[in-house]
N, C-alpha and C. Protein backbone atom coordinates (compact mmCIF):
# COMPACT_ATOMS: atom_id res chain seq x y z
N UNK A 1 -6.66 4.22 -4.81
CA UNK A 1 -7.07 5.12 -5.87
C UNK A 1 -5.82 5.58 -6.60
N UNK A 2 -5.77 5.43 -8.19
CA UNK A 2 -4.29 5.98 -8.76
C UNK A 2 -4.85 7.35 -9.17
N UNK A 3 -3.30 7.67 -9.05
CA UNK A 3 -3.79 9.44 -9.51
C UNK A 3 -2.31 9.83 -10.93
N UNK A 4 -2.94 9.81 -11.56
CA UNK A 4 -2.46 10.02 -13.33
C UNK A 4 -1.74 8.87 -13.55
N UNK A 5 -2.20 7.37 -13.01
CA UNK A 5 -1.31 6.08 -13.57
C UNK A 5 -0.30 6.02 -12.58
N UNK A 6 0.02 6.67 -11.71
CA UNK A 6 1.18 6.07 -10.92
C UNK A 6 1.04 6.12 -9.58
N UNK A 7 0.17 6.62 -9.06
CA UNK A 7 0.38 7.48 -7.64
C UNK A 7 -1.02 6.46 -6.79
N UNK A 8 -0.79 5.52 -6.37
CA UNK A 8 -1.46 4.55 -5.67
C UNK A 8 -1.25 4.84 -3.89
N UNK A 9 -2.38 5.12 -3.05
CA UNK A 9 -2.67 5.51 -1.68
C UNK A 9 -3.35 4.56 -0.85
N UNK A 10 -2.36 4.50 0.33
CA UNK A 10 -2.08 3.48 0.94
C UNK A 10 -3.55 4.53 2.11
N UNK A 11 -3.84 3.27 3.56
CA UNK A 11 -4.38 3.83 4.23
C UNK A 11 -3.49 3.93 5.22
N UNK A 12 -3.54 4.76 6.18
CA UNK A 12 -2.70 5.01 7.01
C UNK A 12 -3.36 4.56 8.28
N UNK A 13 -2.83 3.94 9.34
CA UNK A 13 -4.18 3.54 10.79
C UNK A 13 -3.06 3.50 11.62
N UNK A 14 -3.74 3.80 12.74
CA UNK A 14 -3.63 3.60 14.62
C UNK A 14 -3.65 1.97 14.43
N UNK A 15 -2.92 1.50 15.73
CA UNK A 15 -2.59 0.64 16.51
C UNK A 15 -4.10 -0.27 16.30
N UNK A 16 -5.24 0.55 16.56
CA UNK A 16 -6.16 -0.20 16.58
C UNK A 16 -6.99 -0.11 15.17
N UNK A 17 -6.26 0.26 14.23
CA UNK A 17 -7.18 0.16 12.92
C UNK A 17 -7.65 0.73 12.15
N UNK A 18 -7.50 1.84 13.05
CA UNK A 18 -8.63 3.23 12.84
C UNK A 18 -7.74 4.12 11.30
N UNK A 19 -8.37 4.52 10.33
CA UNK A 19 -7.98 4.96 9.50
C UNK A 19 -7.86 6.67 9.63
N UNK A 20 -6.37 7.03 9.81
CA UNK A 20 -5.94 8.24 10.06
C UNK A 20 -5.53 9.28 8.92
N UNK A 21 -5.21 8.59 7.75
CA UNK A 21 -4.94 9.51 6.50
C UNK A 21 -4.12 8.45 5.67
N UNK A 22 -4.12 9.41 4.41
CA UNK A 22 -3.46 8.54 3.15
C UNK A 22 -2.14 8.93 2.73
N UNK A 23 -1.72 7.94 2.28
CA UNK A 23 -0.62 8.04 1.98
C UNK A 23 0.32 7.56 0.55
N UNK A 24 0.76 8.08 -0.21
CA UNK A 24 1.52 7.16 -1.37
C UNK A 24 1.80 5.59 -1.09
N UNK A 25 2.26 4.58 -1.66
CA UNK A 25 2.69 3.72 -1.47
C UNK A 25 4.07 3.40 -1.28
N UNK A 26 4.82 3.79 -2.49
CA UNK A 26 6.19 4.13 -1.50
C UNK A 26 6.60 5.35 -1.30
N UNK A 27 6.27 6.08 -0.57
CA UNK A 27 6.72 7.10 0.48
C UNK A 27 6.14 6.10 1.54
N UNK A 28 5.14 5.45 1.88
CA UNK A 28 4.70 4.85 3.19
C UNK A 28 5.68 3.66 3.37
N UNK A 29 6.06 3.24 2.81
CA UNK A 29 6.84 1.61 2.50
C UNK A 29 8.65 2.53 3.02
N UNK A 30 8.69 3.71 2.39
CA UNK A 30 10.25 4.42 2.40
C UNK A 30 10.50 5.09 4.10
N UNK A 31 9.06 5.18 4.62
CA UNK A 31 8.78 5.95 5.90
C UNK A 31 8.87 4.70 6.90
N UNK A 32 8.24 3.57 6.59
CA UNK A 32 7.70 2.94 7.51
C UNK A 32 6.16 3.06 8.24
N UNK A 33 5.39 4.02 7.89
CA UNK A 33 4.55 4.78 8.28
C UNK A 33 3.40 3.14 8.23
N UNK A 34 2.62 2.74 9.12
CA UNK A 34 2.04 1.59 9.81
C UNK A 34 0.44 2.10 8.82
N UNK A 35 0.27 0.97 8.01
CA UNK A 35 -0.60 1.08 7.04
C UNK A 35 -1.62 -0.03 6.32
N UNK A 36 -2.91 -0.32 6.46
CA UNK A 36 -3.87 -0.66 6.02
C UNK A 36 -3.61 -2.16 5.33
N UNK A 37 -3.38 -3.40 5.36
CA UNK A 37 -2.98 -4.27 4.26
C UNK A 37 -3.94 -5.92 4.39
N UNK A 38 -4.19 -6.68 2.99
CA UNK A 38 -4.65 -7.63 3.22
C UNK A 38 -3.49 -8.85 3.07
N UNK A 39 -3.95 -10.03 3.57
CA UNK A 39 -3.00 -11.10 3.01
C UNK A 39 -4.22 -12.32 2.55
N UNK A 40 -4.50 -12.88 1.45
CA UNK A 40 -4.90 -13.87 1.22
C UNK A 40 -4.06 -15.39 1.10
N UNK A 41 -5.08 -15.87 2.01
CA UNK A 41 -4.06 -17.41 1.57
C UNK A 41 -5.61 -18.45 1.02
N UNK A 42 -5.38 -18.91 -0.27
CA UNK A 42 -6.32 -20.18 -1.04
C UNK A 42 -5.39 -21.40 -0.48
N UNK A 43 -6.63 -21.79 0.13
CA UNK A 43 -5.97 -23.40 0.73
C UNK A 43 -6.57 -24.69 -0.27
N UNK A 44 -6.69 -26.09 -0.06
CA UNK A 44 -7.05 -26.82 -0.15
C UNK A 44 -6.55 -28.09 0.70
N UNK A 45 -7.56 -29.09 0.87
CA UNK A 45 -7.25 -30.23 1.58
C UNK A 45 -7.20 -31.89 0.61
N UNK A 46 -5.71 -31.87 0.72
CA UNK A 46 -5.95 -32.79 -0.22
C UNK A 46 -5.21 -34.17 0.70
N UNK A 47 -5.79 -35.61 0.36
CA UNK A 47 -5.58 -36.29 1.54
C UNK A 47 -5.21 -36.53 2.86
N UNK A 48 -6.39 -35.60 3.46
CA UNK A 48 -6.37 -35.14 4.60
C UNK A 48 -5.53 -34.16 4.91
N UNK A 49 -4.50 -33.84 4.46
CA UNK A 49 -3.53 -32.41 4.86
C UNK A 49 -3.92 -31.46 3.81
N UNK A 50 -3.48 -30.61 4.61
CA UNK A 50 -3.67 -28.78 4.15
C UNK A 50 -2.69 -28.44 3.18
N UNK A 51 -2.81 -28.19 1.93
CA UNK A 51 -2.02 -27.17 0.95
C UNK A 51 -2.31 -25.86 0.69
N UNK A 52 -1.46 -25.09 0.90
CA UNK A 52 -1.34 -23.35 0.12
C UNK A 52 -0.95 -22.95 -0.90
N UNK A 53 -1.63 -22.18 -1.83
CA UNK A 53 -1.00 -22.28 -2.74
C UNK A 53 -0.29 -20.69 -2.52
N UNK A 54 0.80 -20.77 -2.45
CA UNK A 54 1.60 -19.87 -2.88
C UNK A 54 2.28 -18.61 -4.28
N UNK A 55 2.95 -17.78 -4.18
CA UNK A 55 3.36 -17.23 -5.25
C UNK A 55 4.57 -16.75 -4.59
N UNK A 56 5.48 -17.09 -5.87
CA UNK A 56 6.78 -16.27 -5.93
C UNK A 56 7.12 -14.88 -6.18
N UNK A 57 7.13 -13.76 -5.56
CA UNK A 57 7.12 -12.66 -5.88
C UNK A 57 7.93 -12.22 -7.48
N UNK A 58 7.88 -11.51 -8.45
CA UNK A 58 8.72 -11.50 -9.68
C UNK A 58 10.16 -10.59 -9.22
N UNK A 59 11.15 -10.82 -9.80
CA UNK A 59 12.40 -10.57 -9.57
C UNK A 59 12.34 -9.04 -9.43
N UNK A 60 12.00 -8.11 -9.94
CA UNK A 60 11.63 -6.76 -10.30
C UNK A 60 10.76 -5.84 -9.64
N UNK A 61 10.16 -6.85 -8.21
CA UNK A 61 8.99 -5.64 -7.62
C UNK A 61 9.58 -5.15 -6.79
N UNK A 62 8.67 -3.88 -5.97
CA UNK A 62 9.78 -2.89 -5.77
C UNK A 62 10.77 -3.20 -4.07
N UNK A 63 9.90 -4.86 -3.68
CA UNK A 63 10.75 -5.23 -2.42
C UNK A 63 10.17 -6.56 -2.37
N UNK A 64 11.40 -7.34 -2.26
CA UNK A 64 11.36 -8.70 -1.58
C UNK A 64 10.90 -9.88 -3.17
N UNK A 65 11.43 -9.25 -3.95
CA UNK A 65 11.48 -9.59 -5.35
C UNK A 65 12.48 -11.01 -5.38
N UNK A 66 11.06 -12.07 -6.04
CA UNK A 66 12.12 -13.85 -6.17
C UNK A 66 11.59 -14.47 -4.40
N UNK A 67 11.32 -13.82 -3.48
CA UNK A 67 10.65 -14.80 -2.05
C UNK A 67 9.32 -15.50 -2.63
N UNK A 68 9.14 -16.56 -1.90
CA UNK A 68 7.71 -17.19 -1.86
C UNK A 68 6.82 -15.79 -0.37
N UNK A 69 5.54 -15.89 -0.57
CA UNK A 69 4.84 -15.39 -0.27
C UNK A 69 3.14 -16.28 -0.55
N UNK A 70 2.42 -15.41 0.39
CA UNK A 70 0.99 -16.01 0.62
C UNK A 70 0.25 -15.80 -1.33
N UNK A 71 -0.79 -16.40 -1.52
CA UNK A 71 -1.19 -16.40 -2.26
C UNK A 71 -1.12 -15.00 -3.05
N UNK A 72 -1.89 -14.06 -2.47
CA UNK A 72 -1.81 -12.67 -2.67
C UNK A 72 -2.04 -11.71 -1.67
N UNK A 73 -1.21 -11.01 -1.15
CA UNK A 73 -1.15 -9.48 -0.67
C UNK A 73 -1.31 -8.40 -1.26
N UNK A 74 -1.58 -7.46 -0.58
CA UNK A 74 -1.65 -5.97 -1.26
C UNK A 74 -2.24 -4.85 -0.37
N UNK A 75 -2.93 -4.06 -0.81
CA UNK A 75 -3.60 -2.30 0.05
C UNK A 75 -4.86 -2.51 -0.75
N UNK A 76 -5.76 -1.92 0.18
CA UNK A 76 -7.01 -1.45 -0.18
C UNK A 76 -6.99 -0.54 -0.61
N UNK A 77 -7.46 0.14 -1.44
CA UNK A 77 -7.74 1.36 -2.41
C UNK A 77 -8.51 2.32 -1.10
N UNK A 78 -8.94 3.32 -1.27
CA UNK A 78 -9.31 3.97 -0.56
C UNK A 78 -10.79 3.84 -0.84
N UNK A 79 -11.45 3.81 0.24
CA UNK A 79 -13.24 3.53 -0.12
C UNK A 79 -13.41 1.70 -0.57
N UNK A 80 -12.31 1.26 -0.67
CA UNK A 80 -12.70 -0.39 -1.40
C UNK A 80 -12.42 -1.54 0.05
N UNK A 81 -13.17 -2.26 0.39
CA UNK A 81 -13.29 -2.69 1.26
C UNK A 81 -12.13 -3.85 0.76
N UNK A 82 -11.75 -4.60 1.78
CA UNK A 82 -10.66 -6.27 1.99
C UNK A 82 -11.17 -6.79 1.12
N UNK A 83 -12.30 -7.86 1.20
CA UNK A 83 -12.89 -8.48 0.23
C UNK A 83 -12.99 -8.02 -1.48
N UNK A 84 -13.10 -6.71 -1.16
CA UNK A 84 -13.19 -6.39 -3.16
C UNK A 84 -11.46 -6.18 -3.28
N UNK A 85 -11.31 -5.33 -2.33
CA UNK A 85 -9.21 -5.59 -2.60
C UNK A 85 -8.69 -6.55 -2.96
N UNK A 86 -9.10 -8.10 -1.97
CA UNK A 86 -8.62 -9.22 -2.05
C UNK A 86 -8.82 -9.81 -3.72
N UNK A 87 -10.13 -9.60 -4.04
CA UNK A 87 -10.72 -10.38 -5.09
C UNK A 87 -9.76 -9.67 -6.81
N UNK A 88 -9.99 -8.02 -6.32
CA UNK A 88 -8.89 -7.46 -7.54
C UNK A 88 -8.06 -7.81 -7.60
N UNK A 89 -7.00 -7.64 -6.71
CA UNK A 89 -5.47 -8.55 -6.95
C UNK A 89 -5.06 -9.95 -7.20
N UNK A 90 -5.67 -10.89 -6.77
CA UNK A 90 -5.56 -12.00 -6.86
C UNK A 90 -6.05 -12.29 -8.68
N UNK A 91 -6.90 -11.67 -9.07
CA UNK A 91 -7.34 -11.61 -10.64
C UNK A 91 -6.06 -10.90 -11.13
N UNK A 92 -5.52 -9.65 -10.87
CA UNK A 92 -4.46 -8.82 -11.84
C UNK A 92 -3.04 -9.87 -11.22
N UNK A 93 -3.07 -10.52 -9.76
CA UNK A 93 -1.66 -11.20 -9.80
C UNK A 93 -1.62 -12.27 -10.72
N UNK A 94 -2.85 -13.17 -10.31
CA UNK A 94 -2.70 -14.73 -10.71
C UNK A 94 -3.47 -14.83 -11.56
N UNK A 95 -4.71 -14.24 -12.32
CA UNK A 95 -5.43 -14.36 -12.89
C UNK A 95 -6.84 -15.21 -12.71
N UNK A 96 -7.20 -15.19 -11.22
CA UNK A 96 -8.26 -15.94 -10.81
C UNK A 96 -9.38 -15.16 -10.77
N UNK A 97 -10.13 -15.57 -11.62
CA UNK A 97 -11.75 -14.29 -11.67
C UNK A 97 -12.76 -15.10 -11.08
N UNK A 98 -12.56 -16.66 -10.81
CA UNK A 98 -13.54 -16.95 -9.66
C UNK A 98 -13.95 -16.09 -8.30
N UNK A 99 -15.52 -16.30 -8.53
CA UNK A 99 -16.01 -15.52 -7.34
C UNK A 99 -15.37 -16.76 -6.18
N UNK A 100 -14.27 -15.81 -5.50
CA UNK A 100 -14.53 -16.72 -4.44
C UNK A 100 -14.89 -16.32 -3.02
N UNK A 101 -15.04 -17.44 -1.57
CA UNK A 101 -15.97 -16.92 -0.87
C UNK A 101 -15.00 -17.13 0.58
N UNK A 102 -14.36 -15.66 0.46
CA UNK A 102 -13.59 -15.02 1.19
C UNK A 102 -14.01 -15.53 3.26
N UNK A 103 -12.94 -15.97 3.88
CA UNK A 103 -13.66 -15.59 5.41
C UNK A 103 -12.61 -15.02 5.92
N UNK A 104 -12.71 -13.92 6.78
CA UNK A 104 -11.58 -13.15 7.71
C UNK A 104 -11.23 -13.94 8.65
N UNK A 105 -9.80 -14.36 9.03
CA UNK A 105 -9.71 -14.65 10.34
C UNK A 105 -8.33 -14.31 11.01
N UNK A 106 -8.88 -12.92 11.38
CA UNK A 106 -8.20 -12.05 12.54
C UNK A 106 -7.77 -11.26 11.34
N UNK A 107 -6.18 -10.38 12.44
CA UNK A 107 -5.24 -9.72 11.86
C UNK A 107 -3.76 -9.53 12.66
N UNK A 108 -3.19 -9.37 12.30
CA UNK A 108 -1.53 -9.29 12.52
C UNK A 108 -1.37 -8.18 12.22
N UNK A 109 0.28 -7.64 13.13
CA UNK A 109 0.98 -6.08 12.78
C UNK A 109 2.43 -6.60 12.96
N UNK A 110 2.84 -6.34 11.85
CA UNK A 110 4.48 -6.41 11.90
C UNK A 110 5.10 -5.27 11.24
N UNK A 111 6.59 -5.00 11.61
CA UNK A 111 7.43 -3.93 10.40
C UNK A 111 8.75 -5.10 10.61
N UNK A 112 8.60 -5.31 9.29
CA UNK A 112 10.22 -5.25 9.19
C UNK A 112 10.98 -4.52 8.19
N UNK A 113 12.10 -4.42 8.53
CA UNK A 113 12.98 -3.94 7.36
C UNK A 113 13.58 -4.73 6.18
N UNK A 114 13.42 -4.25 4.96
CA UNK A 114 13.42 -4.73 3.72
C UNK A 114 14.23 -4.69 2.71
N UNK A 115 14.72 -4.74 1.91
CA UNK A 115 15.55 -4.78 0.69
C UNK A 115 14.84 -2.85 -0.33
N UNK A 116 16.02 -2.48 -0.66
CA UNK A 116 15.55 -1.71 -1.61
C UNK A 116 15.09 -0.53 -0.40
N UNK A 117 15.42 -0.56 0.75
CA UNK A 117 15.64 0.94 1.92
C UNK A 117 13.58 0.67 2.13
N UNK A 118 12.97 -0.03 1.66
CA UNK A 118 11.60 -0.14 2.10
C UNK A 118 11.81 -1.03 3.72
N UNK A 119 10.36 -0.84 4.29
CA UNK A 119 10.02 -1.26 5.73
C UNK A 119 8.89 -1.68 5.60
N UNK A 120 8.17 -2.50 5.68
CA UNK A 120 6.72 -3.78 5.66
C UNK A 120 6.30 -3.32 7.41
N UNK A 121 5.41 -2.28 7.38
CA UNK A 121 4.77 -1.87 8.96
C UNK A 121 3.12 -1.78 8.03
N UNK A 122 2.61 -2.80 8.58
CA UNK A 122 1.36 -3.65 8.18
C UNK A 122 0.19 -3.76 9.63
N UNK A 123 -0.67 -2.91 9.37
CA UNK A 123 -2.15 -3.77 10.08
C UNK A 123 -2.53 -4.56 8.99
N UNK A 124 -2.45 -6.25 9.15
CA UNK A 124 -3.12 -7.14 8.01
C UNK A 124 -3.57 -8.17 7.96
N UNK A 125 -4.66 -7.67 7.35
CA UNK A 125 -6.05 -8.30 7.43
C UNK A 125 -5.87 -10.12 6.96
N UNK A 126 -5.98 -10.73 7.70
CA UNK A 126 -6.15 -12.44 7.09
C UNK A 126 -7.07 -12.96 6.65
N UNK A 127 -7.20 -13.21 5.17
CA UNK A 127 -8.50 -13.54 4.91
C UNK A 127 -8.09 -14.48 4.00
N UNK A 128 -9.26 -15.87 3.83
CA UNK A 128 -8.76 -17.52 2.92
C UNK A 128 -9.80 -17.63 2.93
N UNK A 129 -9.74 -18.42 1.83
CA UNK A 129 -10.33 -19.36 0.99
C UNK A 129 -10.15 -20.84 0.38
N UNK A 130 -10.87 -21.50 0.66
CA UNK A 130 -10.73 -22.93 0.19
C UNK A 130 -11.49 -23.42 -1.11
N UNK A 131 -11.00 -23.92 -1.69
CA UNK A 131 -11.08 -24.71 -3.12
C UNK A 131 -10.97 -26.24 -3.35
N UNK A 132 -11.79 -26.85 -4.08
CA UNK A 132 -11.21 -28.14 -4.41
C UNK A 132 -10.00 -27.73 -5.57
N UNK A 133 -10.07 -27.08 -6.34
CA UNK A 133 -9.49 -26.37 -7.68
C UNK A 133 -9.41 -25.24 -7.35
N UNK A 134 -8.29 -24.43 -8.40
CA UNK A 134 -8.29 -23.15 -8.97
C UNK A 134 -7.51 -23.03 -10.34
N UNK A 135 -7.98 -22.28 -11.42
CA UNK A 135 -6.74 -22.21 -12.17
C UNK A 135 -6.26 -20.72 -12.15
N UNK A 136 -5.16 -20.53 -12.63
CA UNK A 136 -4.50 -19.26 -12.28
C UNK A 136 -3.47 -19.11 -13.92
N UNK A 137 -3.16 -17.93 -14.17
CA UNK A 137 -2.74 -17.26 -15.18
C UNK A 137 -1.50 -16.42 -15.09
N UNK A 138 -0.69 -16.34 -14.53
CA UNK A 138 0.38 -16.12 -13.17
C UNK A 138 0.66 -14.38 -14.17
N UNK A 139 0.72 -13.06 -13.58
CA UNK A 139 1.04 -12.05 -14.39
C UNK A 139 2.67 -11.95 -14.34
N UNK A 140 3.37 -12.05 -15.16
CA UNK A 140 4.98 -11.71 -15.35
C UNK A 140 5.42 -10.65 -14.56
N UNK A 141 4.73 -9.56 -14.77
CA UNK A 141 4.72 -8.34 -13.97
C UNK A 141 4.27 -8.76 -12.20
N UNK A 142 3.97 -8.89 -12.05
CA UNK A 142 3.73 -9.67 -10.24
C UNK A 142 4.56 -10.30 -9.92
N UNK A 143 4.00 -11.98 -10.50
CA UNK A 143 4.54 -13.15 -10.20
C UNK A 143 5.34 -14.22 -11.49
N UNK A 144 6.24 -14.36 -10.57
CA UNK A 144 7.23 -15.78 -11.61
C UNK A 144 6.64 -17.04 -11.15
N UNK A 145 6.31 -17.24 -10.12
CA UNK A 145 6.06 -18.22 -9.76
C UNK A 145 4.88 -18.80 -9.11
N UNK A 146 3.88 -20.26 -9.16
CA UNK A 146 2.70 -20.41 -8.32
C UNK A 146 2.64 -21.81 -8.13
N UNK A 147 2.75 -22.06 -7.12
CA UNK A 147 2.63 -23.60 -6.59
C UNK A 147 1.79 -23.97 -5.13
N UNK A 148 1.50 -25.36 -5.09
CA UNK A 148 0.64 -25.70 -4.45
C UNK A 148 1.78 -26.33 -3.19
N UNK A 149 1.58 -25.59 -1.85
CA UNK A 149 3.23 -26.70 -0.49
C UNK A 149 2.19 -26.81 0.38
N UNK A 150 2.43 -28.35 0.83
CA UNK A 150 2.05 -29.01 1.82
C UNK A 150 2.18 -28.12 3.03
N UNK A 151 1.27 -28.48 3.69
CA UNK A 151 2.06 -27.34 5.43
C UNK A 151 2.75 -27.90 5.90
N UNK A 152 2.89 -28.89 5.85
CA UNK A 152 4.35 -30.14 6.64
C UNK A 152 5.79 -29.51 6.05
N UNK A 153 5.39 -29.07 4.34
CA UNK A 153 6.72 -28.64 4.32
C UNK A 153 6.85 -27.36 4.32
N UNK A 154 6.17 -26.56 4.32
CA UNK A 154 6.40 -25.36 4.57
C UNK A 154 6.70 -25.06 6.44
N UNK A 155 6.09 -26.22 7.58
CA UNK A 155 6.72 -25.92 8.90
C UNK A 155 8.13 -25.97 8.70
N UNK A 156 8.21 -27.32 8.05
CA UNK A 156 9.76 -27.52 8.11
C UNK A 156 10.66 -26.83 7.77
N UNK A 157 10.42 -26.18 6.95
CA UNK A 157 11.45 -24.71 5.91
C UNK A 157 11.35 -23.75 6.72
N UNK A 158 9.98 -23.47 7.02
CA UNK A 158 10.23 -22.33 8.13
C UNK A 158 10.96 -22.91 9.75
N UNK A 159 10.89 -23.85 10.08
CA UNK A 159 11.71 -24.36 11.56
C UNK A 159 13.11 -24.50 10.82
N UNK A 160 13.49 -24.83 10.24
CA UNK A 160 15.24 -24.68 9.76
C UNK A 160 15.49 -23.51 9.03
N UNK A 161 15.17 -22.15 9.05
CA UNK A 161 15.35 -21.16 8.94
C UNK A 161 15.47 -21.00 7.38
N UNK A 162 14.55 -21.49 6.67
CA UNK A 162 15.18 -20.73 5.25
C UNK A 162 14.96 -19.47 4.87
N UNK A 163 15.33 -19.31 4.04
CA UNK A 163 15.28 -17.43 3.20
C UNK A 163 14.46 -17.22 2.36
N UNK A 164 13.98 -18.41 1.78
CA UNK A 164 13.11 -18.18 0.17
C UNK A 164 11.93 -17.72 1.03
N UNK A 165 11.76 -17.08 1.78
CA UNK A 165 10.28 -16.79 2.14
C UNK A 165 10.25 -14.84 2.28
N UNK A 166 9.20 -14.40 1.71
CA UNK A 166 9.02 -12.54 2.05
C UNK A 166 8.98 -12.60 3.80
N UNK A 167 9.83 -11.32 4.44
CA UNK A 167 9.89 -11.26 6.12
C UNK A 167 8.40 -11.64 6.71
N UNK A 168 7.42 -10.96 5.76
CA UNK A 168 5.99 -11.55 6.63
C UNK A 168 5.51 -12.92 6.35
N UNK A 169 6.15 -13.47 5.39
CA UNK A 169 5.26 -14.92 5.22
C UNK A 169 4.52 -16.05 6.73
N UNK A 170 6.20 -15.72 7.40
CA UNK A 170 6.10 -17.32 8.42
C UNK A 170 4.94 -16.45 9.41
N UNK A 171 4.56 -15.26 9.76
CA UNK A 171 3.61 -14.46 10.69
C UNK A 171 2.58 -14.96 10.25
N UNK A 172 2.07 -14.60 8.74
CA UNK A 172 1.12 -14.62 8.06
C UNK A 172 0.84 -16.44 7.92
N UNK A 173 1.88 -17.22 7.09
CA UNK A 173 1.45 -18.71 7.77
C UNK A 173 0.87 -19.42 9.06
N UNK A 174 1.79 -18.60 10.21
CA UNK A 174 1.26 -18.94 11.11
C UNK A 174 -0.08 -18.71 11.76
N UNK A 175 -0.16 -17.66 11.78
CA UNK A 175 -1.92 -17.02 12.44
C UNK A 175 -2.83 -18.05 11.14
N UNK A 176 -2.72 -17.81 10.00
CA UNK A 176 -3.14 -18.51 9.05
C UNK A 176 -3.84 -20.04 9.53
N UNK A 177 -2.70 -21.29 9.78
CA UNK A 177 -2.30 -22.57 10.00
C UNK A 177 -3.28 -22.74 11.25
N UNK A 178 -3.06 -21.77 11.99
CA UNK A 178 -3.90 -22.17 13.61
C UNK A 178 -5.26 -21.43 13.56
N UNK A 179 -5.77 -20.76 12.48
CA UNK A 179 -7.16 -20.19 12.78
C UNK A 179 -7.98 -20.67 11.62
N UNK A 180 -7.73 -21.56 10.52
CA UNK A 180 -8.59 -22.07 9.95
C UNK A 180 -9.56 -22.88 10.23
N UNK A 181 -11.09 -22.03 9.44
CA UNK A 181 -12.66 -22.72 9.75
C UNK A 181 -11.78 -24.49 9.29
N UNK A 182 -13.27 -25.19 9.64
CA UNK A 182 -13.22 -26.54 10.05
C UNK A 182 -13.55 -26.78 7.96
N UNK A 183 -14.30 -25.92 8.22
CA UNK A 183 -14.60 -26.30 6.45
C UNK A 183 -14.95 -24.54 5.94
N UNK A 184 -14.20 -24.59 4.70
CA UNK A 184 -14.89 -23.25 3.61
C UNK A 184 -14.88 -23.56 2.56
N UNK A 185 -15.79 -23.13 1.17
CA UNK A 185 -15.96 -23.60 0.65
C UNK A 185 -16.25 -22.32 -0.72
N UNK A 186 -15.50 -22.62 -2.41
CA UNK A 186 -15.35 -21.41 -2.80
C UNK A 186 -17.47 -21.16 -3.67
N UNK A 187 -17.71 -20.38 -3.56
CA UNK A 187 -18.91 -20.02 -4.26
C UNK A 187 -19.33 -20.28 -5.74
């Protein structure tokens, strides 16, 4: 929920989920304070292997600005469930207004420490989607960048340690990579 255009509230949760109070976005990000988050990853299977499509964070956001990252991340608004979270951002990042047809699978908790004195302490939610297609509209303000990586090469980048990736990506790839349905399909 914004309050006069700037003031966006994070959820705040227990270990197990449970929603304990709200919080700014960065004061929670400046605290570390362990908070509410989704990660979407849009896959596709294209001769027989798995692609993600990715986004490059834009040089300018307020952490981890220029990494590759999952399709789209973000916070639930307060009262707005994963699925309508997921579906807003991915339209204001990339510009995808396809209905698409979201499945959860699981969740992850990490903090790390970040660029810009922020800390990434995340309950977050995993939720994908598969496509034969998508087109996307990439926002300047978000994202510089959107491309489609094989998972072959994205193991490999992540097993030889590269950097171009946000601290949660290889978590979020991974739970990702090993819990995908056999088939999904977008609406």
């Amino acid at each position: 929920m914004k309050k006069e255009n700037t003031e966006i509230l994070v959820a705040l949760v227990d270990n197990n989920g449970k929603i304990i109070g709200y919080a700014e976005k960065m004061l929670a990000h400046l605290r570390g304070d362990l908070h509410l988050a989704f990660s979407l990853m849009i896959i596709r299977r294209k001769n027989e292997r798995i692609e993600y499509l990715l986004q490059r964070r834009a040089l300018h956001k307020y952490h981890s600005g220029g990494l590759w990252a999952n399709t789209c991340c973000s916070h639930p608004l307060p009262d707005e469930n994963i699925n309508d979270a997921a579906r807003r951002r991915v339209s204001e990042e990339l510009g995808i207004f396809e209905l698409l047809n979201l499945s959860h699978i699981g969740q992850i908790q990490y903090k790390y420490q970040l660029d810009n004195n922020m800390i990434e302490h995340e309950l977050d939610k995993i939720v994908i989607t598969e496509v034969d297609s998508v087109q996307w509209v990439q926002n300047p303000d978000e994202v510089m960048d959107v491309r489609w990586w094989d998972e072959q090469e994205l193991v490999k980048l992540l097993e030889d340690g590269s950097n171009i990736f946000a601290a949660w990506f290889p978590k979020v790839f991974e739970h990702t990579r090993h819990n995908i349905p056999e088939r999904i399909s977008s609406v």
